[in-house]
PDB file of N, CA and C in Angstrom:
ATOM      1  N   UNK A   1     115.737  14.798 224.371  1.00  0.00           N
ATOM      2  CA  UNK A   1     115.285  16.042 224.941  1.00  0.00           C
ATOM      3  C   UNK A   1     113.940  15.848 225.657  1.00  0.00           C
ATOM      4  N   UNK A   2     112.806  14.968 225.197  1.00  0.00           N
ATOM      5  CA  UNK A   2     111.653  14.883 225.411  1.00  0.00           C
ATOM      6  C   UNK A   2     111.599  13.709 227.112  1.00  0.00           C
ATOM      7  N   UNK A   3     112.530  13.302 227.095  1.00  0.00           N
ATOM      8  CA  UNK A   3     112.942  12.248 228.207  1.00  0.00           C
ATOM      9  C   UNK A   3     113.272  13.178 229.218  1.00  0.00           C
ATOM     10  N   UNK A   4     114.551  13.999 229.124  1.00  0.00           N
ATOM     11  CA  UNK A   4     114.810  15.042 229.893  1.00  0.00           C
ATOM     12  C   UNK A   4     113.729  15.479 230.908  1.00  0.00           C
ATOM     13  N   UNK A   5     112.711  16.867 229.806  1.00  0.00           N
ATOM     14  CA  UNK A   5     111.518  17.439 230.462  1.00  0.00           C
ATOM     15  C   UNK A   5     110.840  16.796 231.067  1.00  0.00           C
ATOM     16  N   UNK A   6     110.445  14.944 230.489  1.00  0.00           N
ATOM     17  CA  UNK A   6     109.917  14.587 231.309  1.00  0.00           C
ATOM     18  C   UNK A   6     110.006  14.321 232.712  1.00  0.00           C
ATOM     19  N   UNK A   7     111.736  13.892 232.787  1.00  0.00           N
ATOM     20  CA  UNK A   7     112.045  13.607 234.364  1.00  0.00           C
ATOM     21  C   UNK A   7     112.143  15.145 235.153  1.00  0.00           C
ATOM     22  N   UNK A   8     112.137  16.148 234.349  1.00  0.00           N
ATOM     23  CA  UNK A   8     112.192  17.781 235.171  1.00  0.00           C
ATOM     24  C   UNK A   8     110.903  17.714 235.789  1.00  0.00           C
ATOM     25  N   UNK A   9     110.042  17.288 234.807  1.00  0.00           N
ATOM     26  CA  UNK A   9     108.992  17.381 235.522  1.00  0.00           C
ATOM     27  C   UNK A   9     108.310  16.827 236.337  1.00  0.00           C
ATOM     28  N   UNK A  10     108.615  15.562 236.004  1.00  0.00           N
ATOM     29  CA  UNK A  10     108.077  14.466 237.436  1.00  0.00           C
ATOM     30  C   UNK A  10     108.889  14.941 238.808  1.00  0.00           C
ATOM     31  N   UNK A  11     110.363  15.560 238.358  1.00  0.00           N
ATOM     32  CA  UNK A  11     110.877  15.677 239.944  1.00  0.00           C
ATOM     33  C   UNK A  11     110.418  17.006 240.687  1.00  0.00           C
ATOM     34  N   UNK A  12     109.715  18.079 239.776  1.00  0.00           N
ATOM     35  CA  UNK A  12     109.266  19.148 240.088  1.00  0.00           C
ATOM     36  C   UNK A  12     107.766  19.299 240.905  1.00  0.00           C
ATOM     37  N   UNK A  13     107.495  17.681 240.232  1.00  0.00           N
ATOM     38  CA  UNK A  13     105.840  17.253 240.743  1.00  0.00           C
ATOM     39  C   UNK A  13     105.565  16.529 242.132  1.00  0.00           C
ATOM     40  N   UNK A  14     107.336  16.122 242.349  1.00  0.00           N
ATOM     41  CA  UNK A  14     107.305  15.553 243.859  1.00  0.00           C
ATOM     42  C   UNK A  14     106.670  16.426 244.840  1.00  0.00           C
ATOM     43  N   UNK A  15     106.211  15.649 245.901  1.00  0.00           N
ATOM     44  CA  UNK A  15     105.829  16.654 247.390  1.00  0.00           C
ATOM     45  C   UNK A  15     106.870  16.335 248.210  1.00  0.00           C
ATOM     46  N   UNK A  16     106.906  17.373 248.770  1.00  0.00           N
ATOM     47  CA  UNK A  16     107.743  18.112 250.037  1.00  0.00           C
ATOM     48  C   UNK A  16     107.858  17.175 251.108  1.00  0.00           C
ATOM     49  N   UNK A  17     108.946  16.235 251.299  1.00  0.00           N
ATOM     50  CA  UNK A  17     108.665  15.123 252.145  1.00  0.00           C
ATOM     51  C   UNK A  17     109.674  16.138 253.237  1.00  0.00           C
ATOM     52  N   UNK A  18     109.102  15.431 254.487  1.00  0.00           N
ATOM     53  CA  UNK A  18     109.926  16.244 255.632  1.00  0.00           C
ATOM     54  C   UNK A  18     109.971  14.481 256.741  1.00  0.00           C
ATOM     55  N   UNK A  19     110.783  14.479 257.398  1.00  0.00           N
ATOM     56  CA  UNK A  19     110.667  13.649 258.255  1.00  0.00           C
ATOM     57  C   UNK A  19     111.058  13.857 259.693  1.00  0.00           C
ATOM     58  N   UNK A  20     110.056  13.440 260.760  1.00  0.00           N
ATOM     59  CA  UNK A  20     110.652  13.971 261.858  1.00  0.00           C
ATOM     60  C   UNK A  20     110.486  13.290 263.286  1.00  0.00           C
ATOM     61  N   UNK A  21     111.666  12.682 263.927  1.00  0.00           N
ATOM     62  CA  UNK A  21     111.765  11.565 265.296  1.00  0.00           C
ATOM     63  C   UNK A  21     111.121  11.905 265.663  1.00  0.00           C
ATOM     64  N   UNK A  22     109.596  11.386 266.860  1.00  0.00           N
ATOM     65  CA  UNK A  22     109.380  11.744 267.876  1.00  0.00           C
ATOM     66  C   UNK A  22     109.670  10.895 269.093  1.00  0.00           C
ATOM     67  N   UNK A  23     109.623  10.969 270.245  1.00  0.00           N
ATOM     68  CA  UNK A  23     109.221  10.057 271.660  1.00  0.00           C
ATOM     69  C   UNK A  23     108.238  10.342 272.112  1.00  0.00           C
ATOM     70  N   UNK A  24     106.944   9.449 271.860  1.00  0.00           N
ATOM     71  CA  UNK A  24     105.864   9.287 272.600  1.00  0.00           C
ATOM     72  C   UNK A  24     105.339   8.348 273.616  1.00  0.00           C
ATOM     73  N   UNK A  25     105.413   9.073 274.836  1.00  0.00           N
ATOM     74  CA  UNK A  25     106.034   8.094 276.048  1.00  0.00           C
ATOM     75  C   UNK A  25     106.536   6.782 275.851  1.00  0.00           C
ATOM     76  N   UNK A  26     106.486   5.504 275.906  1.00  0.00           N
ATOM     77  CA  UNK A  26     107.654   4.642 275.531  1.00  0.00           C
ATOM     78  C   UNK A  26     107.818   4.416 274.026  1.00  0.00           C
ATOM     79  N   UNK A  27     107.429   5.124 272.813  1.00  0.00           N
ATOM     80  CA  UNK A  27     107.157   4.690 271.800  1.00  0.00           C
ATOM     81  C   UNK A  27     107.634   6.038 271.068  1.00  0.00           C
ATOM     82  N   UNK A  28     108.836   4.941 270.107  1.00  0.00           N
ATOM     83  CA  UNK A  28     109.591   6.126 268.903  1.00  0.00           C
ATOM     84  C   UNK A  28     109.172   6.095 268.060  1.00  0.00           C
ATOM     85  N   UNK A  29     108.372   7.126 267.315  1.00  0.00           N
ATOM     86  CA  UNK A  29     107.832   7.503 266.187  1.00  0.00           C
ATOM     87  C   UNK A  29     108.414   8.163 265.208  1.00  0.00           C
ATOM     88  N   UNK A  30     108.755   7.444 264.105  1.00  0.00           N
ATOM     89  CA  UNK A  30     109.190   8.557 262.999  1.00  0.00           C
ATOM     90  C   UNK A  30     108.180   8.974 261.996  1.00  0.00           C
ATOM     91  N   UNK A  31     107.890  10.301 261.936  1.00  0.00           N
ATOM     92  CA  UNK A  31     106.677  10.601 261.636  1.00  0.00           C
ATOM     93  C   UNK A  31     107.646  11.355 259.818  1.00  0.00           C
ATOM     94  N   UNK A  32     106.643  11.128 258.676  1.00  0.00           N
ATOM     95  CA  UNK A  32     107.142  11.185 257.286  1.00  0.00           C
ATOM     96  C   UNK A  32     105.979  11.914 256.740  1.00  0.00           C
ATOM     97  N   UNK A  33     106.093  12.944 256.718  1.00  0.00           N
ATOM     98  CA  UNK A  33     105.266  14.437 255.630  1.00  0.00           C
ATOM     99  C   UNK A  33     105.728  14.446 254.549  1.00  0.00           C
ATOM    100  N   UNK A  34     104.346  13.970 254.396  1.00  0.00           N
ATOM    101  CA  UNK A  34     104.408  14.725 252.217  1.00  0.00           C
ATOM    102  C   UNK A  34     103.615  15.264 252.209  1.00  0.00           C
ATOM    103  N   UNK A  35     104.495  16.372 252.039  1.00  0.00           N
ATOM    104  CA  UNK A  35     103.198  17.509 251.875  1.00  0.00           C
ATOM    105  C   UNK A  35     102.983  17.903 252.802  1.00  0.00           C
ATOM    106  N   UNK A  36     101.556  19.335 252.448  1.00  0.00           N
ATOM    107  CA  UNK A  36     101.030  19.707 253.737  1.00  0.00           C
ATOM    108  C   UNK A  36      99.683  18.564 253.882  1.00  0.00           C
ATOM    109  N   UNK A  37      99.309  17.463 253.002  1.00  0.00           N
ATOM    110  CA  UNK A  37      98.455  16.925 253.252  1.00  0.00           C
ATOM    111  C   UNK A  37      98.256  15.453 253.707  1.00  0.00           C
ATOM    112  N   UNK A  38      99.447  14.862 253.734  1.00  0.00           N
ATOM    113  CA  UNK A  38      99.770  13.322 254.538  1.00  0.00           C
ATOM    114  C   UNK A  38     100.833  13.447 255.444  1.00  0.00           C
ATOM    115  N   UNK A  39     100.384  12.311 256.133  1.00  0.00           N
ATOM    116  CA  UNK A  39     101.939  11.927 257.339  1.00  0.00           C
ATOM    117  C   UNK A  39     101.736  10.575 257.094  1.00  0.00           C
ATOM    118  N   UNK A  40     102.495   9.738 257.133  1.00  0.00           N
ATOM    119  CA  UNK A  40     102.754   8.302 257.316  1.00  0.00           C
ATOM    120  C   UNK A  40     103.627   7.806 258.226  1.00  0.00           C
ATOM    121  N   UNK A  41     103.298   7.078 259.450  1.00  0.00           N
ATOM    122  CA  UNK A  41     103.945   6.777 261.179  1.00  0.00           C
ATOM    123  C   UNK A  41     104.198   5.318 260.876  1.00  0.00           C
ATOM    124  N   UNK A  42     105.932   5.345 261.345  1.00  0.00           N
ATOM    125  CA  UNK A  42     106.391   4.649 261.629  1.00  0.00           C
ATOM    126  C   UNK A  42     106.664   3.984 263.289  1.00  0.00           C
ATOM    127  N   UNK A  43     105.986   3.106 263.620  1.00  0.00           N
ATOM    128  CA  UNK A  43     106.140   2.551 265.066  1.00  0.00           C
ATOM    129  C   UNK A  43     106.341   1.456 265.060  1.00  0.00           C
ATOM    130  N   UNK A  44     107.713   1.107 265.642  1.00  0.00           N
ATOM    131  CA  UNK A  44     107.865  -0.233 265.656  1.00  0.00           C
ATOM    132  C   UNK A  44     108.027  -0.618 263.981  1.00  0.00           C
ATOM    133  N   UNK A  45     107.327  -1.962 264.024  1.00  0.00           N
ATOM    134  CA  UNK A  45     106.960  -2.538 262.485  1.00  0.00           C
ATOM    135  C   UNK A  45     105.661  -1.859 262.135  1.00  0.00           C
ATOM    136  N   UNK A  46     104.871  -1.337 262.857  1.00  0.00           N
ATOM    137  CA  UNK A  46     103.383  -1.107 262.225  1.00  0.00           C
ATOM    138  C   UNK A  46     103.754   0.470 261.613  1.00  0.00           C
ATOM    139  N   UNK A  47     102.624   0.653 260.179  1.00  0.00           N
ATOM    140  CA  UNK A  47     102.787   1.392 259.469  1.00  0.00           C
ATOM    141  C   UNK A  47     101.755   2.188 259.681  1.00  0.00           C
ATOM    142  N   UNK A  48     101.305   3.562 259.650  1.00  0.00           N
ATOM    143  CA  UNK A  48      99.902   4.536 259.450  1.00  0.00           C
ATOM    144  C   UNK A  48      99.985   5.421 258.395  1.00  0.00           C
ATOM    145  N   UNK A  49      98.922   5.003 257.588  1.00  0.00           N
ATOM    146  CA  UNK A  49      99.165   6.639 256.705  1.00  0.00           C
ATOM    147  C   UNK A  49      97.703   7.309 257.145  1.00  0.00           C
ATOM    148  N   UNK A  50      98.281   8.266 257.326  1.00  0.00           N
ATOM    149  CA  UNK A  50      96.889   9.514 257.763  1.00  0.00           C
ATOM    150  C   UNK A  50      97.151  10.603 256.859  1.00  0.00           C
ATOM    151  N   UNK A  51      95.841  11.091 256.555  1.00  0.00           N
ATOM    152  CA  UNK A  51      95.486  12.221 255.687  1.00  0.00           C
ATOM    153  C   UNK A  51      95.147  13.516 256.864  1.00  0.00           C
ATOM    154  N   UNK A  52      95.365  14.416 256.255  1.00  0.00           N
ATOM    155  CA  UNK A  52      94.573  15.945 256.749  1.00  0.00           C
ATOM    156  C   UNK A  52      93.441  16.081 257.197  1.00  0.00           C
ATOM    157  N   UNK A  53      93.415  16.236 258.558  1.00  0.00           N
ATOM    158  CA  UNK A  53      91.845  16.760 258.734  1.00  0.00           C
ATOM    159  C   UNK A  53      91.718  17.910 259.604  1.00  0.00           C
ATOM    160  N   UNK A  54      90.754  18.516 259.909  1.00  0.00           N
ATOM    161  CA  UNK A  54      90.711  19.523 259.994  1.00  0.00           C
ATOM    162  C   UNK A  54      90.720  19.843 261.708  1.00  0.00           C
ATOM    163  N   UNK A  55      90.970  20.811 262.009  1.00  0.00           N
ATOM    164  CA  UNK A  55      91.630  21.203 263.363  1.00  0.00           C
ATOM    165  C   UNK A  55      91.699  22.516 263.473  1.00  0.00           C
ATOM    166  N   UNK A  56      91.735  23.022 264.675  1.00  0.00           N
ATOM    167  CA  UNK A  56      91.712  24.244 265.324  1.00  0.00           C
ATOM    168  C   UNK A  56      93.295  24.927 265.201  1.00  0.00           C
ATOM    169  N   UNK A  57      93.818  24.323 265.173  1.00  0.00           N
ATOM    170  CA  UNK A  57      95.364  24.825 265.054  1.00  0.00           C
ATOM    171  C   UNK A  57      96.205  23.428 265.365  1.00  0.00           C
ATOM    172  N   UNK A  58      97.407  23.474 264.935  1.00  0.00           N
ATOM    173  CA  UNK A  58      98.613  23.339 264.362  1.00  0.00           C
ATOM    174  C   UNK A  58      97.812  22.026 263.108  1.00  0.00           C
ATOM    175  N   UNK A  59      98.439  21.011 262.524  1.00  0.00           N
ATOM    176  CA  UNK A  59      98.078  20.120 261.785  1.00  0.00           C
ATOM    177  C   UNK A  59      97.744  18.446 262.458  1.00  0.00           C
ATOM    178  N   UNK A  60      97.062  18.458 261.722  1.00  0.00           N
ATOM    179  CA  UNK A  60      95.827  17.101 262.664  1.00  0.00           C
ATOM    180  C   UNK A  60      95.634  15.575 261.392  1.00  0.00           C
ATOM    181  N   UNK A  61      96.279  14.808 262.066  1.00  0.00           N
ATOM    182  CA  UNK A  61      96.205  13.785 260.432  1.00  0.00           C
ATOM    183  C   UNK A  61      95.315  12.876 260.989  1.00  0.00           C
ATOM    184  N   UNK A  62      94.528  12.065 260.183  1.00  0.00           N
ATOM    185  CA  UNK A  62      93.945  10.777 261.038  1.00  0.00           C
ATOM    186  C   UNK A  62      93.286  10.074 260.090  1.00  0.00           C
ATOM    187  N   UNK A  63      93.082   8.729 260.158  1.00  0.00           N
ATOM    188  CA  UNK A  63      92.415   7.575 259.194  1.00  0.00           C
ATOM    189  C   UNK A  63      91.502   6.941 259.065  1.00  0.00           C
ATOM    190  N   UNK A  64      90.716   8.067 259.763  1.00  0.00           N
ATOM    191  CA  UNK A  64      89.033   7.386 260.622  1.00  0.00           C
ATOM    192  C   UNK A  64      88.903   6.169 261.268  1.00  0.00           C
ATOM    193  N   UNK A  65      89.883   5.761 261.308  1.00  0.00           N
ATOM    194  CA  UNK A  65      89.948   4.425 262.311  1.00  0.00           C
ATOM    195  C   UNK A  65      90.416   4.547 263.573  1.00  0.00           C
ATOM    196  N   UNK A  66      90.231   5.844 264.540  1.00  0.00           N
ATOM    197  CA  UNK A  66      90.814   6.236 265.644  1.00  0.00           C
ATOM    198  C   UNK A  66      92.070   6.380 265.784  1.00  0.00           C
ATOM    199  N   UNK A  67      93.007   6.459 264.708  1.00  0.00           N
ATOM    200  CA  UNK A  67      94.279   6.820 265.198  1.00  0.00           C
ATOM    201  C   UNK A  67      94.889   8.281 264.650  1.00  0.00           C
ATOM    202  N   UNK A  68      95.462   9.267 265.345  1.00  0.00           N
ATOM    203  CA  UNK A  68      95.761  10.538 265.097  1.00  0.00           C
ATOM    204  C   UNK A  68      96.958  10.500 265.154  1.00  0.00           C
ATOM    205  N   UNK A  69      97.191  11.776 264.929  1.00  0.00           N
ATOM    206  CA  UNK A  69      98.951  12.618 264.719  1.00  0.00           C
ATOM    207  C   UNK A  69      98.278  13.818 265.150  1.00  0.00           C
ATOM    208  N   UNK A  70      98.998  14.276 265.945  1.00  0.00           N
ATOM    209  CA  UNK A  70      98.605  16.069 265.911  1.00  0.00           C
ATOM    210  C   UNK A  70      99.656  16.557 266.378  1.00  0.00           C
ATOM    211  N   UNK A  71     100.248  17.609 265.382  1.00  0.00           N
ATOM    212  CA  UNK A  71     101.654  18.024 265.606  1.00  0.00           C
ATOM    213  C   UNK A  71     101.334  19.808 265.514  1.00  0.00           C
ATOM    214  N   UNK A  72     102.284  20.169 266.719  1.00  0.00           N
ATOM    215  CA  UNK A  72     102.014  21.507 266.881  1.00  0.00           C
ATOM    216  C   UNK A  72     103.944  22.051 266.950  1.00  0.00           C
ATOM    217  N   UNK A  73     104.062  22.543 265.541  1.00  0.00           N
ATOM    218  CA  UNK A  73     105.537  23.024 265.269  1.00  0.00           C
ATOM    219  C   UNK A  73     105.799  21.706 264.671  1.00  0.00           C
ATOM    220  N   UNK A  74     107.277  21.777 264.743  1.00  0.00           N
ATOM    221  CA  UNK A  74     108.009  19.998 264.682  1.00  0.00           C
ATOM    222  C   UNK A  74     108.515  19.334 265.617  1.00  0.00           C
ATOM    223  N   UNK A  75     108.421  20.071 267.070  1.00  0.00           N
ATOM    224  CA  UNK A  75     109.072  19.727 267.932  1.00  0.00           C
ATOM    225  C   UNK A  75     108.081  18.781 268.983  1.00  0.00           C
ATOM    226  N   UNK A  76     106.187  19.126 269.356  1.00  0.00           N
ATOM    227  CA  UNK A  76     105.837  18.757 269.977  1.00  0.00           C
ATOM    228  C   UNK A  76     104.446  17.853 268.982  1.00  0.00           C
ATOM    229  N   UNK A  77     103.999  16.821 269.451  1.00  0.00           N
ATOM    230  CA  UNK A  77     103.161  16.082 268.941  1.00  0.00           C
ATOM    231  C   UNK A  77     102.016  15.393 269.952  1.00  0.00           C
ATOM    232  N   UNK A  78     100.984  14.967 269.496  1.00  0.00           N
ATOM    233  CA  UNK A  78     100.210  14.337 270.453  1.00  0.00           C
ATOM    234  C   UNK A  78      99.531  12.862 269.726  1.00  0.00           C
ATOM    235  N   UNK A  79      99.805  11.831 269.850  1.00  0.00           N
ATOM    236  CA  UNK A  79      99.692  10.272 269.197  1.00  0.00           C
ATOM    237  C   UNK A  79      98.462   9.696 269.743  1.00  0.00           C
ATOM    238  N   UNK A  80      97.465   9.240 269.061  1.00  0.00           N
ATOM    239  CA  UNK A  80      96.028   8.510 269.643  1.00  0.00           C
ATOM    240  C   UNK A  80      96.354   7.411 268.587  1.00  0.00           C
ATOM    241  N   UNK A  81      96.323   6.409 269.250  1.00  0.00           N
ATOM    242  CA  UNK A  81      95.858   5.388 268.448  1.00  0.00           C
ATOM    243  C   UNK A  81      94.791   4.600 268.977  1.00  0.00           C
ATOM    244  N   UNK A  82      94.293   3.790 267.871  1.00  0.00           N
ATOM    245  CA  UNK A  82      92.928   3.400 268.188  1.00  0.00           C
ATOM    246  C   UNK A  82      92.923   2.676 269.263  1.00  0.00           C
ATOM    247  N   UNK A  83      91.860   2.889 270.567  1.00  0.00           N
ATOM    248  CA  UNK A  83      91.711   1.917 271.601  1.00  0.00           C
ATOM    249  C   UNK A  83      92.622   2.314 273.053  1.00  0.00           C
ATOM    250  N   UNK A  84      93.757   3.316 272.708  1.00  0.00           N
ATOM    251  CA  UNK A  84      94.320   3.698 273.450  1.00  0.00           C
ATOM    252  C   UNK A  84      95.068   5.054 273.776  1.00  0.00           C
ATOM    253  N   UNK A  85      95.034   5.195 275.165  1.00  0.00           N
ATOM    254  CA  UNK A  85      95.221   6.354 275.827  1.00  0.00           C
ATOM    255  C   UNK A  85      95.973   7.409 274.605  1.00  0.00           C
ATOM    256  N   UNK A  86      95.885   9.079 274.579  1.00  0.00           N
ATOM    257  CA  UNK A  86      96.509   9.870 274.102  1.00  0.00           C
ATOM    258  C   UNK A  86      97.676   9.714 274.779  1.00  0.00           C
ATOM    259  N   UNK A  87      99.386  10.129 273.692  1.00  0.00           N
ATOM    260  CA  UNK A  87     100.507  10.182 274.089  1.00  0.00           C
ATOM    261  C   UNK A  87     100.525  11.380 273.654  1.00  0.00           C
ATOM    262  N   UNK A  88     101.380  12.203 274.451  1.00  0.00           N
ATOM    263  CA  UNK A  88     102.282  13.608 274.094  1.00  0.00           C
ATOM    264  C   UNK A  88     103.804  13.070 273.922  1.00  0.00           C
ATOM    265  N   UNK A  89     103.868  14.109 272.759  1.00  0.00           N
ATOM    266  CA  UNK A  89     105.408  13.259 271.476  1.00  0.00           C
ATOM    267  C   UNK A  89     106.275  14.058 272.080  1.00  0.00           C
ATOM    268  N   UNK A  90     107.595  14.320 272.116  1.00  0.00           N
ATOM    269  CA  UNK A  90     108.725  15.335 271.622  1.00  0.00           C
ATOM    270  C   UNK A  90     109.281  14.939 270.627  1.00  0.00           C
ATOM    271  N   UNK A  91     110.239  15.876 269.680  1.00  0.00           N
ATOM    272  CA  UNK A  91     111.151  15.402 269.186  1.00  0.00           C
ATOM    273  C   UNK A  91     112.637  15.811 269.726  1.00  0.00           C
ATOM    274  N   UNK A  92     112.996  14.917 270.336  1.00  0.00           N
ATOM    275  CA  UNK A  92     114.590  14.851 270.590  1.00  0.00           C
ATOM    276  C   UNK A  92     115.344  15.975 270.012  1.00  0.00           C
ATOM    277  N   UNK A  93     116.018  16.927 271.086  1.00  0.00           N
ATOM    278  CA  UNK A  93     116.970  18.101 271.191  1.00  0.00           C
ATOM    279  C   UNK A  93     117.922  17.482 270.792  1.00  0.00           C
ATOM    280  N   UNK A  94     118.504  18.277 269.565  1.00  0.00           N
ATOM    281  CA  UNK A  94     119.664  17.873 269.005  1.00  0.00           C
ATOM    282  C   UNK A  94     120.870  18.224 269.951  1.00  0.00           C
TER     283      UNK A  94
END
């Protein structure tokens, strides 16, 4: 019984993972939310995890190392990575 509650509760303690394609000009991003407070970017082989920071509107992730996420809805995004030009994302119309 005590095994049980425990796994109720660890699965109750998960965060809210959401995942969502983007295209940022030549570069496919699959962008992975947990939570309202991380994203972790998939490009290519290279990995990003960015935390929450703060922003004027929609949600703004970044790792103080110059690279961003800024996603406004789920559909449109804007990609900085360090050293280079801002990309504007979509995510692909089903």
């Amino acid at each position: 019984m005590l095994a049980v509650a425990a796994a109720t509760l660890t699965a109750c303690q998960r965060p809210n993972v959401e995942v969502v394609n983007y295209r940022c000009g030549e570069l496919a991003v699959s962008a992975m939310f947990r939570g309202n407070d991380r994203a972790e970017l998939a490009i290519g082989t290279r990995k990003l995890a960015l935390a929450l920071v703060p922003s004027a509107s929609g949600a703004k992730y970044g790792d103080g190392q110059g690279n961003e996420f800024w996603t406004k809805g789920h559909d449109e995004a804007m990609l900085t990575l360090a050293g280079e030009a801002s990309r504007n994302c979509r995510a692909p119309e089903d």
